[in-house]
Protein backbone atom coordinates (compact mmCIF):
# COMPACT_ATOMS: atom_id res chain seq x y z
CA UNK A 1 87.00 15.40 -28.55
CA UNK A 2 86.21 18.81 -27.38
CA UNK A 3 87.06 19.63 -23.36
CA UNK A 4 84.88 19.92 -20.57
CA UNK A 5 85.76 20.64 -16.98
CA UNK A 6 84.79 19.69 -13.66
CA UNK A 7 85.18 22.65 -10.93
CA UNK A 8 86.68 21.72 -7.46
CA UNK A 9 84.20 20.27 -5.16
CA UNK A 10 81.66 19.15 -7.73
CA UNK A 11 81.68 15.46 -6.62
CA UNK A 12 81.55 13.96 -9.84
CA UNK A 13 81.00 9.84 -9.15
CA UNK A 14 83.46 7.35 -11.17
CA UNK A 15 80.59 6.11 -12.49
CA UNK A 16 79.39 9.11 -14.33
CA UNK A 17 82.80 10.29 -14.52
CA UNK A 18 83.00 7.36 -17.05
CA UNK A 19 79.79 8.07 -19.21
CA UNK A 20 81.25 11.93 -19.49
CA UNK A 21 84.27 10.31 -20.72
CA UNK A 22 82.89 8.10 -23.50
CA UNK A 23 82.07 11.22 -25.49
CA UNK A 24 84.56 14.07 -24.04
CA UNK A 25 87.75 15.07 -23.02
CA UNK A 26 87.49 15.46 -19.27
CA UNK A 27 89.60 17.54 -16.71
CA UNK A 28 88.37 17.41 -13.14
CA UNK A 29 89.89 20.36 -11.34
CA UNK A 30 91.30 19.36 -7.92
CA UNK A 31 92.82 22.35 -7.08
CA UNK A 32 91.06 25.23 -5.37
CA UNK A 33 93.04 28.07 -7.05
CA UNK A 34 91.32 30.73 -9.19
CA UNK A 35 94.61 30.25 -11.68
CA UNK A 36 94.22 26.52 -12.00
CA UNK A 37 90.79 26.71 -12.89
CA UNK A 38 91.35 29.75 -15.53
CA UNK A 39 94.15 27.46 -17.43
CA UNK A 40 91.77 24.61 -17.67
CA UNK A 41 89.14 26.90 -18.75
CA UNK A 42 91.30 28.18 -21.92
CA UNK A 43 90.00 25.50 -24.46
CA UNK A 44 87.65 24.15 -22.21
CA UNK A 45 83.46 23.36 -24.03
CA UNK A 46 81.97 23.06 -20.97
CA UNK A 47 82.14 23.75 -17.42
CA UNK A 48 80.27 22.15 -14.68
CA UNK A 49 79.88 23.67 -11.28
CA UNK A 50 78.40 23.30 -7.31
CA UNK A 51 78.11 26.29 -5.48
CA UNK A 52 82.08 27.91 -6.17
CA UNK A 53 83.19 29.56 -7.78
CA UNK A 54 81.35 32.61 -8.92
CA UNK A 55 81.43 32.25 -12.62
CA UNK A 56 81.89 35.95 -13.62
CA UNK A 57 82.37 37.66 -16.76
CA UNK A 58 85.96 37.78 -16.29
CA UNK A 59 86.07 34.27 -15.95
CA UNK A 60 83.76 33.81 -19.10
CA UNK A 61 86.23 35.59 -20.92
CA UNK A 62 89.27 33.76 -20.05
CA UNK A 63 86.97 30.86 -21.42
CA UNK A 64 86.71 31.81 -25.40
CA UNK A 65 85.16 28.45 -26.75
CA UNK A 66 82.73 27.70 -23.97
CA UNK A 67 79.82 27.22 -24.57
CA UNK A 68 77.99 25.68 -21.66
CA UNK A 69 77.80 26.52 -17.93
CA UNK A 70 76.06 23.57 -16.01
CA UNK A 71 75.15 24.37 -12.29
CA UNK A 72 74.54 21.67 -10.16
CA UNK A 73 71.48 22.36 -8.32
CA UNK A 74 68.72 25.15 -8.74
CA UNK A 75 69.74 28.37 -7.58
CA UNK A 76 72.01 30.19 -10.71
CA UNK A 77 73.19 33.01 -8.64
CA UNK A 78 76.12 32.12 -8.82
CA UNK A 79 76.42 32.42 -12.53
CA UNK A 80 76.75 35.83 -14.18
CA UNK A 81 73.50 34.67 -16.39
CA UNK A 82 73.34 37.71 -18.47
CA UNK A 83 77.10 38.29 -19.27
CA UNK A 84 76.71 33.96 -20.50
CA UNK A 85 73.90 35.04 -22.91
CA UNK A 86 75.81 37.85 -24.27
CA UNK A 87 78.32 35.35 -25.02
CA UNK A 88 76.22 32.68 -26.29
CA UNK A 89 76.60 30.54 -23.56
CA UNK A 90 73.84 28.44 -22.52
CA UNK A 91 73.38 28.04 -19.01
CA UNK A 92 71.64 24.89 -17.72
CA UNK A 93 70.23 24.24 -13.70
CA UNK A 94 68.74 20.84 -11.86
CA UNK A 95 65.39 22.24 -11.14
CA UNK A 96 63.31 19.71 -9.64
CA UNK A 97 65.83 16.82 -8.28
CA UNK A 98 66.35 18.13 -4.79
CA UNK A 99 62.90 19.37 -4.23
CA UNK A 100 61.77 16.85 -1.91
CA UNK A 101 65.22 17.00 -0.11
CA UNK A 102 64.75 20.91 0.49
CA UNK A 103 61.63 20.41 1.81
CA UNK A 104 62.02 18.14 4.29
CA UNK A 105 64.86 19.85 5.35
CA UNK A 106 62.98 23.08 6.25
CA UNK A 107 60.22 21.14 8.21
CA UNK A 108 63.19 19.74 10.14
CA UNK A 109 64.76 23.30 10.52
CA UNK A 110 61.37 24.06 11.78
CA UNK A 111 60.54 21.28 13.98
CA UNK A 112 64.17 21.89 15.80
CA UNK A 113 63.19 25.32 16.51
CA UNK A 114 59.69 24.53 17.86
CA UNK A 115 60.94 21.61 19.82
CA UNK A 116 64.61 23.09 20.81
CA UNK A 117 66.14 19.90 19.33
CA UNK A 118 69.62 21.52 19.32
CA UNK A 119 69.21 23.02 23.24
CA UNK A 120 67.48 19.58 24.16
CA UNK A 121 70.93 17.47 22.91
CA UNK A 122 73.27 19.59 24.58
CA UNK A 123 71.11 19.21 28.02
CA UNK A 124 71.24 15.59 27.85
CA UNK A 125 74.83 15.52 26.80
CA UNK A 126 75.57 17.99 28.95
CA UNK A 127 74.25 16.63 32.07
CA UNK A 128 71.90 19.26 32.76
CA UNK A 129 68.72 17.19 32.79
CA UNK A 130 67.27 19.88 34.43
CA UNK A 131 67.05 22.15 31.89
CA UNK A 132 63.74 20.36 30.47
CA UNK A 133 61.56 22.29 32.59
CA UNK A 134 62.96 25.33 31.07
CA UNK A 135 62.75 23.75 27.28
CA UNK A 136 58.94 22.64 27.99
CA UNK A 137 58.19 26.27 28.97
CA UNK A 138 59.84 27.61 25.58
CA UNK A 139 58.74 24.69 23.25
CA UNK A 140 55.62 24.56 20.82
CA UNK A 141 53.56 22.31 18.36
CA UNK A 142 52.79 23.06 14.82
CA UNK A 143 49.05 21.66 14.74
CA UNK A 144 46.45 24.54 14.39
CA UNK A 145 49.44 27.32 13.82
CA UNK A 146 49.76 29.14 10.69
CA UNK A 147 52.78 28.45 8.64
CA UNK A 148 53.29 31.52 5.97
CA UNK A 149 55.62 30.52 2.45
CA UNK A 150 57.18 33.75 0.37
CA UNK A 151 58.11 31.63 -2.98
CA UNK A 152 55.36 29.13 -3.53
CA UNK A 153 57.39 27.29 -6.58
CA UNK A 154 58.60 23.36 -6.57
CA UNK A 155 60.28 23.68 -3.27
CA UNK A 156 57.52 25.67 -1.48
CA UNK A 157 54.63 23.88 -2.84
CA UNK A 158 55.75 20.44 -1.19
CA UNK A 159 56.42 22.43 2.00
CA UNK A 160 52.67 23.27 2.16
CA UNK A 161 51.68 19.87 1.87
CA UNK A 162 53.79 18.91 4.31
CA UNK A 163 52.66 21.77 6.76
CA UNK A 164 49.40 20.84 5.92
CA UNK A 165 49.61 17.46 6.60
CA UNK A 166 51.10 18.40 10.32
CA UNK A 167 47.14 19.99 11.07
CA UNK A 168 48.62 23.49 9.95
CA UNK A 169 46.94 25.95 8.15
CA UNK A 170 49.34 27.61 5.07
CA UNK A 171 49.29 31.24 3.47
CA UNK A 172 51.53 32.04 0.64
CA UNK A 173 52.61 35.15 -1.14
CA UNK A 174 54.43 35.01 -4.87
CA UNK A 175 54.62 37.69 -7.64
CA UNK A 176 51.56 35.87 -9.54
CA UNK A 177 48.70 33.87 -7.63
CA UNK A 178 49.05 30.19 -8.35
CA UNK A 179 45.59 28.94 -8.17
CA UNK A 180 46.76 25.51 -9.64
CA UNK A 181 48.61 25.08 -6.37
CA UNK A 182 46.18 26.32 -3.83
CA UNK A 183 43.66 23.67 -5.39
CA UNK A 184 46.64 20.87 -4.63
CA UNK A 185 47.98 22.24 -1.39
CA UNK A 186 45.57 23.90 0.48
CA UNK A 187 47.49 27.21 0.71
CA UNK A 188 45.46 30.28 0.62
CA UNK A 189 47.63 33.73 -0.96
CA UNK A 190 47.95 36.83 0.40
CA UNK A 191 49.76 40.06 0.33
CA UNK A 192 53.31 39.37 1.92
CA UNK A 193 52.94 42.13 4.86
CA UNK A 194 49.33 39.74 5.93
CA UNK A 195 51.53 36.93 5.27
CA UNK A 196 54.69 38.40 7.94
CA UNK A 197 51.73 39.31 10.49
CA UNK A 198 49.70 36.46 10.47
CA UNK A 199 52.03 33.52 10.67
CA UNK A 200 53.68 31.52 13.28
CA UNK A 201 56.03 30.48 11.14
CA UNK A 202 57.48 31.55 8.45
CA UNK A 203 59.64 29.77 5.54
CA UNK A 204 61.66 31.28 2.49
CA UNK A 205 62.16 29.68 -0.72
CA UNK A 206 62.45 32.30 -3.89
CA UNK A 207 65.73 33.16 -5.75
CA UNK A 208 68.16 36.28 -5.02
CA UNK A 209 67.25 39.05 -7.04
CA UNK A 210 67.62 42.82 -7.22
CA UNK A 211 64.34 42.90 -6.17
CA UNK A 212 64.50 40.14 -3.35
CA UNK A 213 67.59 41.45 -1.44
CA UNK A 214 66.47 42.18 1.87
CA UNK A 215 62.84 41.58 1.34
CA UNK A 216 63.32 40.74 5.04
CA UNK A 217 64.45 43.73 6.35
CA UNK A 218 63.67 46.11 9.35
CA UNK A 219 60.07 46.99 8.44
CA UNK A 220 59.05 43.36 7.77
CA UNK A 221 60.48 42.25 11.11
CA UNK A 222 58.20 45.03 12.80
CA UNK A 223 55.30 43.16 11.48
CA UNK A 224 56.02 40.00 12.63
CA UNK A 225 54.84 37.90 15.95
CA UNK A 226 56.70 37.86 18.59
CA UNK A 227 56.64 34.08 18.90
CA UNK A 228 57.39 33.51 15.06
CA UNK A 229 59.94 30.88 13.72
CA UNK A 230 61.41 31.51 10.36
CA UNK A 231 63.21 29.33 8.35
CA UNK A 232 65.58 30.59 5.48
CA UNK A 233 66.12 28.20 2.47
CA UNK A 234 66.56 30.68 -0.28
CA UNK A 235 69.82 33.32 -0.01
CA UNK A 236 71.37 34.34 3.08
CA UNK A 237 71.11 37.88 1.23
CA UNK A 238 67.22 37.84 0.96
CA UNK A 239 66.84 38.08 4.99
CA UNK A 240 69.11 41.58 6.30
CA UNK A 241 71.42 39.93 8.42
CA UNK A 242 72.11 42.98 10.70
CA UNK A 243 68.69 43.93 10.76
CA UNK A 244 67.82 39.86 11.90
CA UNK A 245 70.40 40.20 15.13
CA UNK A 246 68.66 43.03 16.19
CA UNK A 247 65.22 41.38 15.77
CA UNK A 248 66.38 38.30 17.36
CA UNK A 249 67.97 40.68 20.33
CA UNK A 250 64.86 42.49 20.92
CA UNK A 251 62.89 39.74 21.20
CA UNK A 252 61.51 40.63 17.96
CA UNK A 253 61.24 37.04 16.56
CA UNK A 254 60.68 33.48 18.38
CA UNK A 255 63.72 31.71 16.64
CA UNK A 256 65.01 31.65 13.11
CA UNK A 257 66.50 28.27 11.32
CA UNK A 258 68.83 28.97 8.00
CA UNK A 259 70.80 27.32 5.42
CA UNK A 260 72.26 30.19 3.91
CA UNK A 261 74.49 32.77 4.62
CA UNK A 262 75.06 36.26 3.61
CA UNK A 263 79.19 34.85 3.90
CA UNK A 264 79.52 31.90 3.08
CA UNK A 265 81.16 29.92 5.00
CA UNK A 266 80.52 32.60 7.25
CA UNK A 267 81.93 34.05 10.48
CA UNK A 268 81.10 31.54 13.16
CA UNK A 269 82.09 34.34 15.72
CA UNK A 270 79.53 36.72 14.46
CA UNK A 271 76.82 37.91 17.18
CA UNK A 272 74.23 35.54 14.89
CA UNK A 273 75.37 32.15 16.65
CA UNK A 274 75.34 33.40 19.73
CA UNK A 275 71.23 32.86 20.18
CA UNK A 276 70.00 29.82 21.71
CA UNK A 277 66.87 30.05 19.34
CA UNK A 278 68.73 30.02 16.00
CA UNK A 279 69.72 26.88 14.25
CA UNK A 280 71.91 26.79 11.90
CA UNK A 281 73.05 24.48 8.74
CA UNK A 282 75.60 24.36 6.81
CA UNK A 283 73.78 25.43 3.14
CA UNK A 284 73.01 21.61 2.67
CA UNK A 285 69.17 21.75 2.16
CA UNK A 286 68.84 19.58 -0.98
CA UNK A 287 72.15 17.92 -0.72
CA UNK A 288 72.44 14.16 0.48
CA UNK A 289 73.42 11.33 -1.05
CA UNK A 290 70.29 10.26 -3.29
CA UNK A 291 70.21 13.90 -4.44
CA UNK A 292 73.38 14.14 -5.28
CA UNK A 293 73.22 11.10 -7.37
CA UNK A 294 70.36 11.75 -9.23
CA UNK A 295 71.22 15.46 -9.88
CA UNK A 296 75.06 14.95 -10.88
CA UNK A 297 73.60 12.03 -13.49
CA UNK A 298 71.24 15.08 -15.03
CA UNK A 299 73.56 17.42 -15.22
CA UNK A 300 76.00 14.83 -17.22
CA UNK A 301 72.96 13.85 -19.49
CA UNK A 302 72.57 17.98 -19.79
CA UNK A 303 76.48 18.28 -21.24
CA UNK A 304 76.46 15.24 -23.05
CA UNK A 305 73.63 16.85 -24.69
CA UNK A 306 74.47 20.36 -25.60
CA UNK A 307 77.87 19.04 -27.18
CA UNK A 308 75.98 17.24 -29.29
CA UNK A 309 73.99 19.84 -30.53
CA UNK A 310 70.73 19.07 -29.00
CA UNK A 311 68.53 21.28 -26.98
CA UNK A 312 69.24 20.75 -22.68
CA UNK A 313 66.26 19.82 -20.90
CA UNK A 314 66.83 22.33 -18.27
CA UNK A 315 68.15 25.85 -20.04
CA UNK A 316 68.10 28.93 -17.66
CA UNK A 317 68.94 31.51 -20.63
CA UNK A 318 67.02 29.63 -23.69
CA UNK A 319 67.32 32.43 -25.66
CA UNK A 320 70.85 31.25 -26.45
CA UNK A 321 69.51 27.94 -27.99
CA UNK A 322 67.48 30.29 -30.51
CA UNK A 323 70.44 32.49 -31.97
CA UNK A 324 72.16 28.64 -32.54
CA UNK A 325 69.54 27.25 -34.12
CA UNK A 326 69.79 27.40 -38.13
């Protein structure tokens, strides 16, 4: 039976720990090292992994006969795509299962910064009931704002419906106008620097790429309202993090909600936490318990399939799955 191997902290249930097993040798790694990983890896088919660790070239070498890399979720950032290819490794993603999750997850970043949910817990628990004069002052409503999305793809889509059904009105900005989408949301595109100075809120949700890093930076800041909420669900790397304290010091911005680090975990002492008007998660967007269910039993069905010999479903790389086929 030919190997596969489960990185630490995928979560792999018993149940479809079983159905990997009826057709594979399987080794789930519990321990955390780099080393114990890399000895599993030797003779190893397939590898499935969360969010650690970085599969590298390095690593892909110390792995001669694999031949599949499945990520467990959507981002592949992780994953040294390009030195897989080389190497004739196919590399598979979860696309669509969390979408909903992520979605709802940055309204709810975005509703605790317009209603100072976080500041309004600590008050009560606190004892300082008298802080709600000071929290009605500084809270908002959505209905009648404008709520800008950069990345209008699966995730960003259903976050325009749901913006839209809260009374708001919704701009987007992508590489290539979606017109599909604007008939089924509502959103209306424009250039990203309208989309920074015209919106009361903003969200993120597009991949970390060369050209990506920083897109939030300095410049884009300068653009924005005063007043404006942003929510980060894409890479902590896509927003400048030093350049976002000093926005956030200056009274640049209103309040900014994030998932994602440019550390992660990152330094909880860093000068980033210490703002009453940021909220912050622990990179969790699309991850709960129905999620993780459904997207653990795809990315089974995914390896199942590849050592087979069939196509995936999902392939991030599919030029792979050309050079095998006869």
């Amino acid at each position: 039976m030919q190997k596969v191997v489960v990185a630490p902290r995928f979560g792999l249930g018993p149940e479809l720990l079983a159905r990997l097993r009826e057709t594979a040798e399987v080794v789930v790694v519990d321990d955390g090292s780099p080393a114990a990983l890399l000895r599993e890896l030797a003779d190893a088919a397939a590898l499935l992994v969360a969010i650690e660790p970085r599969i590298t070239a390095a690593l892909l070498d110390a792995a001669p006969r694999l031949r599949h890399v499945a990520r467990q979720g959507v981002g592949v950032d992780i994953v040294d795509v390009r030195a897989a290819t080389s190497r004739g490794i196919v590399v598979t993603n979860v696309p669509d299962v969390t979408s909903d999750s992520v979605a709802e997850f940055c309204l709810t970043l975005l509703l605790g910064l317009a209603k100072n949910l976080v500041r309004c817990d600590r008050a009560v628990k606190g004892g300082r009931w008298a802080d709600r004069l000071a929290l009605i002052q500084d809270n908002c409503e959505l209905a009648g704002k404008t709520h800008g999305i950069v990345g209008l793809g699966r995730i960003g889509s259903r976050v325009a419906a749901r913006c839209r059904a809260f009374g708001m009105q919704v701009l987007y900005h992508k590489r290539h106008r979606d017109l599909a989408c604007e008939a089924a949301t509502g959103a209306a595109y424009c250039s990203l620097e309208t989309l920074l100075s015209a919106s009361d809120s903003i969200s993120l949700h597009l991949p970390l790429t060369d050209q990506t890093r920083n897109l939030i930076d300095t410049p884009q800041f300068a653009l924005m309202k005063p007043t404006v909420l942003i929510v980060n669900h894409s890479r902590g790397t896509i927003v400048n993090e030093e350049a976002l304290v000093r926005a956030l010091r200056e009274g640049q911005i209103g309040g900014y909600g994030t998932d994602v680090y440019a550390q992660e975990p990152p330094d909880t002492t860093a000068e980033l936490f210490s703002f009453p008007n940021v909220v912050a998660s622990p990179h969790l967007g699309g991850g709960n318990r129905d999620t993780r269910s459904r997207g653990n039993r795809v990315v089974v069905e995914e390896v199942i399939r590849v050592l087979a010999g069939q196509r995936p479903l999902y392939p991030v790389n599919p030029e792979v799955l050309e050079k095998r086929a006869p």
